[in-house]
C-alpha atoms as a PDB file:
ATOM      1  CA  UNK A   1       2.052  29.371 -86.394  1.00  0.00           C
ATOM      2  CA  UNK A   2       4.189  26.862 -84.505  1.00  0.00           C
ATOM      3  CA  UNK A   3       6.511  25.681 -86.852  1.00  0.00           C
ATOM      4  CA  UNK A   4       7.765  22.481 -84.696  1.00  0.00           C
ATOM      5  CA  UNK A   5       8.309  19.242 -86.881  1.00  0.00           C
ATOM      6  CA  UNK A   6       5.760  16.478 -86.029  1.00  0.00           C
ATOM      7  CA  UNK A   7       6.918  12.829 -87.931  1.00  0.00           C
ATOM      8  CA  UNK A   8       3.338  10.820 -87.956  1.00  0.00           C
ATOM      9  CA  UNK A   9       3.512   7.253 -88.616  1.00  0.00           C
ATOM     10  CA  UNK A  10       0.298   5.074 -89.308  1.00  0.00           C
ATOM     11  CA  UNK A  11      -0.216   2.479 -91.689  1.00  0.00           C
ATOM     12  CA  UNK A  12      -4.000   3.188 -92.317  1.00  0.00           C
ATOM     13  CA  UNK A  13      -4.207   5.868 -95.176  1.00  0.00           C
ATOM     14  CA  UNK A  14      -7.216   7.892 -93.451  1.00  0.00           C
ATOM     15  CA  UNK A  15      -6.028   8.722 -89.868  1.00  0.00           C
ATOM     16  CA  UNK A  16      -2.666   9.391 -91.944  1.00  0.00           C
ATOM     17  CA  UNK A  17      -4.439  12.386 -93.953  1.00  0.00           C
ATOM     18  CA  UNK A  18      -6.553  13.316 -90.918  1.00  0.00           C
ATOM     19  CA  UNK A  19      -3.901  14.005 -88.581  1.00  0.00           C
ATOM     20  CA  UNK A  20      -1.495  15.184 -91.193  1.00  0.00           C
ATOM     21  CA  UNK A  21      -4.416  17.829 -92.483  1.00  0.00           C
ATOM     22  CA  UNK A  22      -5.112  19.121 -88.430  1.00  0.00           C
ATOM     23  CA  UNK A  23      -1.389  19.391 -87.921  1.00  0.00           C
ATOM     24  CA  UNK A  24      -1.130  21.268 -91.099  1.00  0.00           C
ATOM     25  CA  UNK A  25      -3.808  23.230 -90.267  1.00  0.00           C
ATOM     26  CA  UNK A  26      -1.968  24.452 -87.040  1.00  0.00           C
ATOM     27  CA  UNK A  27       1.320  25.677 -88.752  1.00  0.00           C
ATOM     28  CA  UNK A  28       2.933  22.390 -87.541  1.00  0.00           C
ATOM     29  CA  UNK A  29       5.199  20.941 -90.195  1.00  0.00           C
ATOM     30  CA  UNK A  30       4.607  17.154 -90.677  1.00  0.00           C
ATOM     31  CA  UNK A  31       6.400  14.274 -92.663  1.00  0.00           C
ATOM     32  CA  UNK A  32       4.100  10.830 -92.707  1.00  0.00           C
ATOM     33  CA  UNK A  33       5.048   7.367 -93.340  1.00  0.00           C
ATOM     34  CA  UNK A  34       3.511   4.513 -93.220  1.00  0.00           C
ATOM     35  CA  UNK A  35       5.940   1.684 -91.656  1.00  0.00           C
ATOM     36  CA  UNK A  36       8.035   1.359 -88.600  1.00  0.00           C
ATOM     37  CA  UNK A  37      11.338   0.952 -90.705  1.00  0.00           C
ATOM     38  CA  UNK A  38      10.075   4.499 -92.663  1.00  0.00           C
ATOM     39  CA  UNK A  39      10.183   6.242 -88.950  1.00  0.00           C
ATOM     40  CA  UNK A  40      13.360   5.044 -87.818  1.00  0.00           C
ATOM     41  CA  UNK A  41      14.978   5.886 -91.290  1.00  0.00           C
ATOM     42  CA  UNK A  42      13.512   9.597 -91.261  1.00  0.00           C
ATOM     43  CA  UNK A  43      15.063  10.255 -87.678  1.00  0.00           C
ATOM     44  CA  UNK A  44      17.715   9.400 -88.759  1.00  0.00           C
ATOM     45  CA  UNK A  45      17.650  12.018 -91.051  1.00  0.00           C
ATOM     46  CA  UNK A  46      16.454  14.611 -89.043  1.00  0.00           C
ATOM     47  CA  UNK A  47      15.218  14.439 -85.740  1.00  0.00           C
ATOM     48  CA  UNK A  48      11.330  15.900 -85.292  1.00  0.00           C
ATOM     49  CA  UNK A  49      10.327  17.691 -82.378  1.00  0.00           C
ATOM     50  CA  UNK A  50       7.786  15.063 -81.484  1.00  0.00           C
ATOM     51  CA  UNK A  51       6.657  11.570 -83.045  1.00  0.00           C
ATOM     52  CA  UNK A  52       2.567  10.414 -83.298  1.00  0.00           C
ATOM     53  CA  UNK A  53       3.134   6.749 -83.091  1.00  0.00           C
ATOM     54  CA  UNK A  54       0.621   4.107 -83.967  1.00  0.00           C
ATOM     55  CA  UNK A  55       1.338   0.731 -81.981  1.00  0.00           C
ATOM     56  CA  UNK A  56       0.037  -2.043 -84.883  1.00  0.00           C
ATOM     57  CA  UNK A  57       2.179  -1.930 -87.597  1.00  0.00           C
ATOM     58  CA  UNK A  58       3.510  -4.318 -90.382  1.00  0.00           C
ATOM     59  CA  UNK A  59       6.635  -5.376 -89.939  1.00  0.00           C
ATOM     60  CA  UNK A  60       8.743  -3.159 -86.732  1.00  0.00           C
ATOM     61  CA  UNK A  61       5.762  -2.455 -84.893  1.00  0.00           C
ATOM     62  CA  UNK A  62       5.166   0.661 -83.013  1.00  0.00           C
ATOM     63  CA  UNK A  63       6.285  -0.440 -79.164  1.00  0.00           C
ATOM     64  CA  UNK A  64       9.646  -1.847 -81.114  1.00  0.00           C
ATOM     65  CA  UNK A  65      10.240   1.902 -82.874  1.00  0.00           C
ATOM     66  CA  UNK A  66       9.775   3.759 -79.208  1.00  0.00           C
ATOM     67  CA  UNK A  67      12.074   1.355 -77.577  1.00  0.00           C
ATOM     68  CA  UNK A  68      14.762   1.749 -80.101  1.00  0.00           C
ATOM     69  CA  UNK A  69      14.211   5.640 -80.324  1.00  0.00           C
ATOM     70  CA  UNK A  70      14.645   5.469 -76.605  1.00  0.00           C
ATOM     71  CA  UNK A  71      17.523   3.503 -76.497  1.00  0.00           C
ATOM     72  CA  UNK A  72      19.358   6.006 -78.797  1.00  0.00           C
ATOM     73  CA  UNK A  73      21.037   8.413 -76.862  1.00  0.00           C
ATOM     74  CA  UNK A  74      20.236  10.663 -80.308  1.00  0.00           C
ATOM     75  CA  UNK A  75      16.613  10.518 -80.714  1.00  0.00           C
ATOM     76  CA  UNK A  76      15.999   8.970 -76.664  1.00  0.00           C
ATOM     77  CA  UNK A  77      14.815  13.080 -75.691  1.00  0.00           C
ATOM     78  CA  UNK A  78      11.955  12.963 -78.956  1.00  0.00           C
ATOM     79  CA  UNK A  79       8.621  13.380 -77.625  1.00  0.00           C
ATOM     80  CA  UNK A  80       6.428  10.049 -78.195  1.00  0.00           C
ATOM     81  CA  UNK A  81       2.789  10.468 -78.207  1.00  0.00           C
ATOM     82  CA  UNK A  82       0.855   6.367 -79.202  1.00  0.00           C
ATOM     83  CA  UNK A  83      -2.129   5.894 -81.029  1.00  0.00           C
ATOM     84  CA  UNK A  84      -3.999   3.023 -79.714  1.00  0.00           C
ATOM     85  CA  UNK A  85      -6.908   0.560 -80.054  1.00  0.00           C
ATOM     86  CA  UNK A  86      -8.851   0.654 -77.254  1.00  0.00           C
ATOM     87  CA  UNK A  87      -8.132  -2.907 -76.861  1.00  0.00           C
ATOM     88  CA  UNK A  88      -4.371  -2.445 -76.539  1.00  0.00           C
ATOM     89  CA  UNK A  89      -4.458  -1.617 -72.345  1.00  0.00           C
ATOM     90  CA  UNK A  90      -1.426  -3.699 -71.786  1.00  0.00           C
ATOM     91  CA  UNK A  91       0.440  -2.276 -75.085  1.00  0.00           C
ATOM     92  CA  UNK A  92      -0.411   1.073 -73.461  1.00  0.00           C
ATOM     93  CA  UNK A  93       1.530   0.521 -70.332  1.00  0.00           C
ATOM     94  CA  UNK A  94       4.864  -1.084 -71.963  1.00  0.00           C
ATOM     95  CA  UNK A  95       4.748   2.348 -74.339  1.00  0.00           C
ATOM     96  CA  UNK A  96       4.962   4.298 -71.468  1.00  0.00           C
ATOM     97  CA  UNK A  97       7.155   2.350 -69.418  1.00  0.00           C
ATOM     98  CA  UNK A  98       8.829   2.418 -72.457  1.00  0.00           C
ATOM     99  CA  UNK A  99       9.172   6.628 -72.438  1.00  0.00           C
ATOM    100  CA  UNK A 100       6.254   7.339 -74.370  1.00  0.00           C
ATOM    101  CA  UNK A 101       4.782  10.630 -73.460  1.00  0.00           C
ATOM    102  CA  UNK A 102       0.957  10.024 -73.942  1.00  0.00           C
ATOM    103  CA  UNK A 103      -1.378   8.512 -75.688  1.00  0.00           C
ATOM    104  CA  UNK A 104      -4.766   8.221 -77.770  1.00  0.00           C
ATOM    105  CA  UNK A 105      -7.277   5.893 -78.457  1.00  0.00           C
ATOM    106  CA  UNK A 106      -9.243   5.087 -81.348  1.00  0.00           C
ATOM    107  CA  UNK A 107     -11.095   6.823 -82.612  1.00  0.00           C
ATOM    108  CA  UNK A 108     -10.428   9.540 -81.755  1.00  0.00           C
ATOM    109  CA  UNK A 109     -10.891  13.765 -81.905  1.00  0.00           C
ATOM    110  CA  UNK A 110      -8.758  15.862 -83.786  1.00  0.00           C
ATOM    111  CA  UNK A 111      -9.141  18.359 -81.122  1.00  0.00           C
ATOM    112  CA  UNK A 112      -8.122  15.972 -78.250  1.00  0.00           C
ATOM    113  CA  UNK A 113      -5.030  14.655 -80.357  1.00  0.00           C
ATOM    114  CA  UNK A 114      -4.082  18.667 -80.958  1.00  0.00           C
ATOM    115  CA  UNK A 115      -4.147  19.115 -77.516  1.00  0.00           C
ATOM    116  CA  UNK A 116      -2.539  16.338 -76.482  1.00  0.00           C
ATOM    117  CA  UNK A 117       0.380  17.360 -79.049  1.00  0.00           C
ATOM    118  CA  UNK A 118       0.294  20.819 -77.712  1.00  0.00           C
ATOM    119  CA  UNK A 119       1.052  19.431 -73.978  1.00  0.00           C
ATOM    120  CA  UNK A 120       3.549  17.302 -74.383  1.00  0.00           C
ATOM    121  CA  UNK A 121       5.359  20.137 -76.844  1.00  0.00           C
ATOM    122  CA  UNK A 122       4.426  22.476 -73.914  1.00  0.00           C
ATOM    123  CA  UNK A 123       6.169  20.089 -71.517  1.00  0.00           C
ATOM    124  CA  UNK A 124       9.002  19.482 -73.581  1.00  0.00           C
ATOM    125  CA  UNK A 125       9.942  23.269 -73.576  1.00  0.00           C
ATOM    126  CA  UNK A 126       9.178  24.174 -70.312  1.00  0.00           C
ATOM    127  CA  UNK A 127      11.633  23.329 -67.630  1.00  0.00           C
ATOM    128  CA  UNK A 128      10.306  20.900 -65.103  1.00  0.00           C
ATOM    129  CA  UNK A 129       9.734  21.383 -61.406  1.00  0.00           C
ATOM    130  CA  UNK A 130      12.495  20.698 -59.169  1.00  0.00           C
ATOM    131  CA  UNK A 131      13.148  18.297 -56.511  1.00  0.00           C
ATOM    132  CA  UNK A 132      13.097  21.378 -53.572  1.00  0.00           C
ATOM    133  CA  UNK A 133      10.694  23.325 -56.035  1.00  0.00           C
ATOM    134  CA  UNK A 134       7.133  24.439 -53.810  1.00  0.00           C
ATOM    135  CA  UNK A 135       4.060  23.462 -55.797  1.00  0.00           C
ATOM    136  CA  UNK A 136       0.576  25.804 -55.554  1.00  0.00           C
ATOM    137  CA  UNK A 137      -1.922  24.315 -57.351  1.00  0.00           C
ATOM    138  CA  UNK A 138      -5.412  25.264 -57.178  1.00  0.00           C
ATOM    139  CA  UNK A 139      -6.243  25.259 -53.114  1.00  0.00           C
ATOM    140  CA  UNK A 140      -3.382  22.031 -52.773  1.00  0.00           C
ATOM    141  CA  UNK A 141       0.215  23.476 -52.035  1.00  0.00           C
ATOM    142  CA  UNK A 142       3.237  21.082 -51.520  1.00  0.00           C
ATOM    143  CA  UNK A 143       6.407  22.141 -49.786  1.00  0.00           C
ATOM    144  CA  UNK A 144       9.055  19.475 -50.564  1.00  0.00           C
ATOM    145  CA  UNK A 145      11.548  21.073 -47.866  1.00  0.00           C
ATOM    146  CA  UNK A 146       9.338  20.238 -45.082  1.00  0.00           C
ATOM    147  CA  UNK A 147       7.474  17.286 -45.968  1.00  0.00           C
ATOM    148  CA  UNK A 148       4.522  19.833 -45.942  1.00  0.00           C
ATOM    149  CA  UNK A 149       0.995  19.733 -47.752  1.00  0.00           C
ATOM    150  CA  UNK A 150      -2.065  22.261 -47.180  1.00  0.00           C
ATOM    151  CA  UNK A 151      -5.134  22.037 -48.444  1.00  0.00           C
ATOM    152  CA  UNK A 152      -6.958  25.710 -48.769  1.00  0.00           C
ATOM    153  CA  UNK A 153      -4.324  26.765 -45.768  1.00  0.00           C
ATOM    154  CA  UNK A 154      -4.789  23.769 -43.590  1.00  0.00           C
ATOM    155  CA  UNK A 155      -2.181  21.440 -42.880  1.00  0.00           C
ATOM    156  CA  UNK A 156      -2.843  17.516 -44.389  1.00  0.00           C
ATOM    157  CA  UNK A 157      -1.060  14.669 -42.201  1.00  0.00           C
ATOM    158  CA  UNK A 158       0.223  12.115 -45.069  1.00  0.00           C
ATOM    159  CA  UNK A 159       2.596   9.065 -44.512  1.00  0.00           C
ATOM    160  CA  UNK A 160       6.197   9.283 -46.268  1.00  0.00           C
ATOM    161  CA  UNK A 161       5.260   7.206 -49.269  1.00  0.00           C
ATOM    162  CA  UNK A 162       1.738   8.722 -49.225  1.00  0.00           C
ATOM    163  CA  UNK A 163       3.843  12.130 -49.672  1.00  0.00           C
ATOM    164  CA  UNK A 164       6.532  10.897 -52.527  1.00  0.00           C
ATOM    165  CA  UNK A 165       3.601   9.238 -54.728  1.00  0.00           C
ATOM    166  CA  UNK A 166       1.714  12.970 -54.476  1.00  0.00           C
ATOM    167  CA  UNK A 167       4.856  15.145 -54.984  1.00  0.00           C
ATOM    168  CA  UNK A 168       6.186  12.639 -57.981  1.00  0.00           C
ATOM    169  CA  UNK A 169       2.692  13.270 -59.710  1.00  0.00           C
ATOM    170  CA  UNK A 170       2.211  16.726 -59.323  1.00  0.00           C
ATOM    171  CA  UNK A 171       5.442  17.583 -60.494  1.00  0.00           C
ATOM    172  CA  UNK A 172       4.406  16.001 -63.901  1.00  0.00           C
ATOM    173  CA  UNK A 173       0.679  17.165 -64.148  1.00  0.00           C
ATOM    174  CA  UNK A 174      -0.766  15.539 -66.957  1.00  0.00           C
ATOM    175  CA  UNK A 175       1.782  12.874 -67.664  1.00  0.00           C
ATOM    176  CA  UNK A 176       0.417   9.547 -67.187  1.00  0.00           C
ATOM    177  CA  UNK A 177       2.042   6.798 -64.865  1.00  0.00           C
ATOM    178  CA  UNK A 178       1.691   3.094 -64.316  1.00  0.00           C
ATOM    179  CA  UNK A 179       1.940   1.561 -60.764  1.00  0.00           C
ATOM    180  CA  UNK A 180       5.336   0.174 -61.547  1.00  0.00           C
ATOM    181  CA  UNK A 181       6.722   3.968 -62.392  1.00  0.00           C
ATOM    182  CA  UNK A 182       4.810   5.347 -59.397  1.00  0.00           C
ATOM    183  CA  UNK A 183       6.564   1.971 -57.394  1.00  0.00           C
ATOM    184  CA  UNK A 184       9.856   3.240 -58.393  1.00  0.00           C
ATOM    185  CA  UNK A 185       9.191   7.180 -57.582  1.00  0.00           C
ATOM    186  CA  UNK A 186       7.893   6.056 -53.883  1.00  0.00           C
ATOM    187  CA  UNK A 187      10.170   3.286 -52.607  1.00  0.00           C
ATOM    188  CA  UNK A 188      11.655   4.151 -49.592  1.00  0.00           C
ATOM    189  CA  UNK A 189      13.704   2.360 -46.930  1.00  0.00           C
ATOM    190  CA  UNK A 190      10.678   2.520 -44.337  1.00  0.00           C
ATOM    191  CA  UNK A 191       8.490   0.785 -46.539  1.00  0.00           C
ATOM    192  CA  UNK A 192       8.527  -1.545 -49.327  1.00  0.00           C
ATOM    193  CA  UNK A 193       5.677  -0.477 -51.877  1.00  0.00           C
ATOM    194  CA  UNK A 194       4.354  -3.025 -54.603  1.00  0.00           C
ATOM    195  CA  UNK A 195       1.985  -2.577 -57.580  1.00  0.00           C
ATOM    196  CA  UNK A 196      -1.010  -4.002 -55.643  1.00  0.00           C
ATOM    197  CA  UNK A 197      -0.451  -1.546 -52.667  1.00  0.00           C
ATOM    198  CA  UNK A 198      -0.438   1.632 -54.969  1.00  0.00           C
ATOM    199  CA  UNK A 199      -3.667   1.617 -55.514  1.00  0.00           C
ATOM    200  CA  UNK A 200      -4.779   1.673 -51.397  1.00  0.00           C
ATOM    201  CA  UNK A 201      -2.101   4.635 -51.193  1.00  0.00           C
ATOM    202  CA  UNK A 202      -4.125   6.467 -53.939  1.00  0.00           C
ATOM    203  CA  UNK A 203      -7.199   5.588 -52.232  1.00  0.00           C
ATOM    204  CA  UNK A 204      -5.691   6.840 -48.985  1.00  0.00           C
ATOM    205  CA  UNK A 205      -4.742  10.124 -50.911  1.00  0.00           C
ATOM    206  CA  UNK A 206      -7.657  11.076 -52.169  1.00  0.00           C
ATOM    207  CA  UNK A 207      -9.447  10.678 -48.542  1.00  0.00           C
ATOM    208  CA  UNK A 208      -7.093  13.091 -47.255  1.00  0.00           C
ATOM    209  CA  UNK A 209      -6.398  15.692 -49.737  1.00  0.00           C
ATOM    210  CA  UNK A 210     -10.178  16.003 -49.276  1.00  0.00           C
ATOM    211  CA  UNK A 211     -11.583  19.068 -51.654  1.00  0.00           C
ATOM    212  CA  UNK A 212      -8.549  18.283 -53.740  1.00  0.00           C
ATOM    213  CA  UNK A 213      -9.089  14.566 -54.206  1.00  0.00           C
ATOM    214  CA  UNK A 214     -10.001  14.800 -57.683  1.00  0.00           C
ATOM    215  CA  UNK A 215      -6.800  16.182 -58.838  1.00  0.00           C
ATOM    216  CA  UNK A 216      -5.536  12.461 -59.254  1.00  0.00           C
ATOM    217  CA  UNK A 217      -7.039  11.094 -61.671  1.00  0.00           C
ATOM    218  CA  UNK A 218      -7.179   7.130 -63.103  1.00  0.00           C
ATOM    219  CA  UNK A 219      -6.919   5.903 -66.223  1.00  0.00           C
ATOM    220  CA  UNK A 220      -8.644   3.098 -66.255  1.00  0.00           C
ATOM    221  CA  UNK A 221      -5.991   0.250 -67.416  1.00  0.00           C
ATOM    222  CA  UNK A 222      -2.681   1.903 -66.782  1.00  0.00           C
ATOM    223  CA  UNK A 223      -2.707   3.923 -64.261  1.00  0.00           C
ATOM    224  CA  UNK A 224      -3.093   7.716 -62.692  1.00  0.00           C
ATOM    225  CA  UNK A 225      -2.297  11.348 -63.337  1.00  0.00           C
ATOM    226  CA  UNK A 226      -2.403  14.549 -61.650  1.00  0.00           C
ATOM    227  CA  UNK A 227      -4.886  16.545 -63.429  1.00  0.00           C
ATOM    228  CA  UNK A 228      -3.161  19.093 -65.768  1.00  0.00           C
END
């Protein structure tokens, strides 16, 4: 049994009771409300180990309660995991831009949203990899010392920016990033990169990294991820 504290805040009563019941289920200990000012009052009573947010809510909506959590320097490190209509693509990217962690869309499978939580809770105890760190995954290593990548031992040829988009990602397999986060990671002072030109780097990627091009992954209307 886990034991973490998971604060889930929905305003519809029956994904309320079926996230609260899975949670429940899994030893997590969970406190639900139903508002935007409920969640912001109960952090400030104790801070949970991670928040399910959904995004349309009466009154301080969802993106409003992640960006002040994330402005608090007090509740800015909580875990933020959105629950989304499908329809909400561009609601999806400020949450993350935002600091949200992940997301889910509607409807959805308690399984998938278990995961999910599990990963990010994962994540948040785990320490991340470093700058200098070497990363073996699967037949792809990258050697952030010497600019190095190999492919199932052979060496891949990438361009600078090619190289800081793929070493950003796979140091946070399974996060989700939008081109403007991705922008910021890659920017160097050889090249200036833009949200339109991401996408031909990823493209370019994927044609090199060859048997390994399907470890970056899209999601369709907000971005890509290195497969976890």
């Amino acid at each position: 049994m886990s034991g973490e504290w998971i604060l889930v805040v929905d305003d519809e009563e029956d994904i309320l009771e079926l996230v609260t019941y899975n949670l429940d289920q899994e030893g997590y200990k969970v406190i639900s409300v139903t508002s935007g000012e409920e969640a912001l009052k109960q952090t400030r009573t104790r801070v949970p180990d991670l928040i399910i947010l959904d995004l349309m809510l009466p009154g301080v909506d969802g993106l409003d309660v992640c960006r002040q959590l994330k402005n608090d320097s007090r509740t800015a490190h909580i875990p933020i995991v959105m629950l989304t209509a499908k329809g909400e693509e561009s609601d999806i990217v400020i949450g993350l831009e935002l600091g949200a962690d992940d997301y889910i869309t509607k409807p959805f499978s308690p399984k998938v949203l278990l995961a999910r939580v599990k990963a990010v809770l994962r994540r948040k105890k785990g320490e991340p990899i470093g700058e200098t760190d070497v990363i073996k995954i699967g037949d792809l290593m990258i050697h952030p010392g010497r600019y190095e990548v190999m492919v199932k031992g052979k060496h891949v040829k990438l361009t600078s920016t090619e190289f800081r988009i793929l070493h950003f990602m796979a140091r946070r397999p399974g996060w989700v990033f939008t081109r403007y986060q991705i922008v910021d990671a890659a920017r160097g002072e050889d090249v200036a990169v833009t949200d339109r030109s991401v996408d031909f780097h990823i493209t370019s990627l994927r044609r090199k990294l060859g048997p390994c091009s399907d470890y970056i992954e899209t999601v369709w209307g907000v971005g890509y991820r290195f497969k976890e």
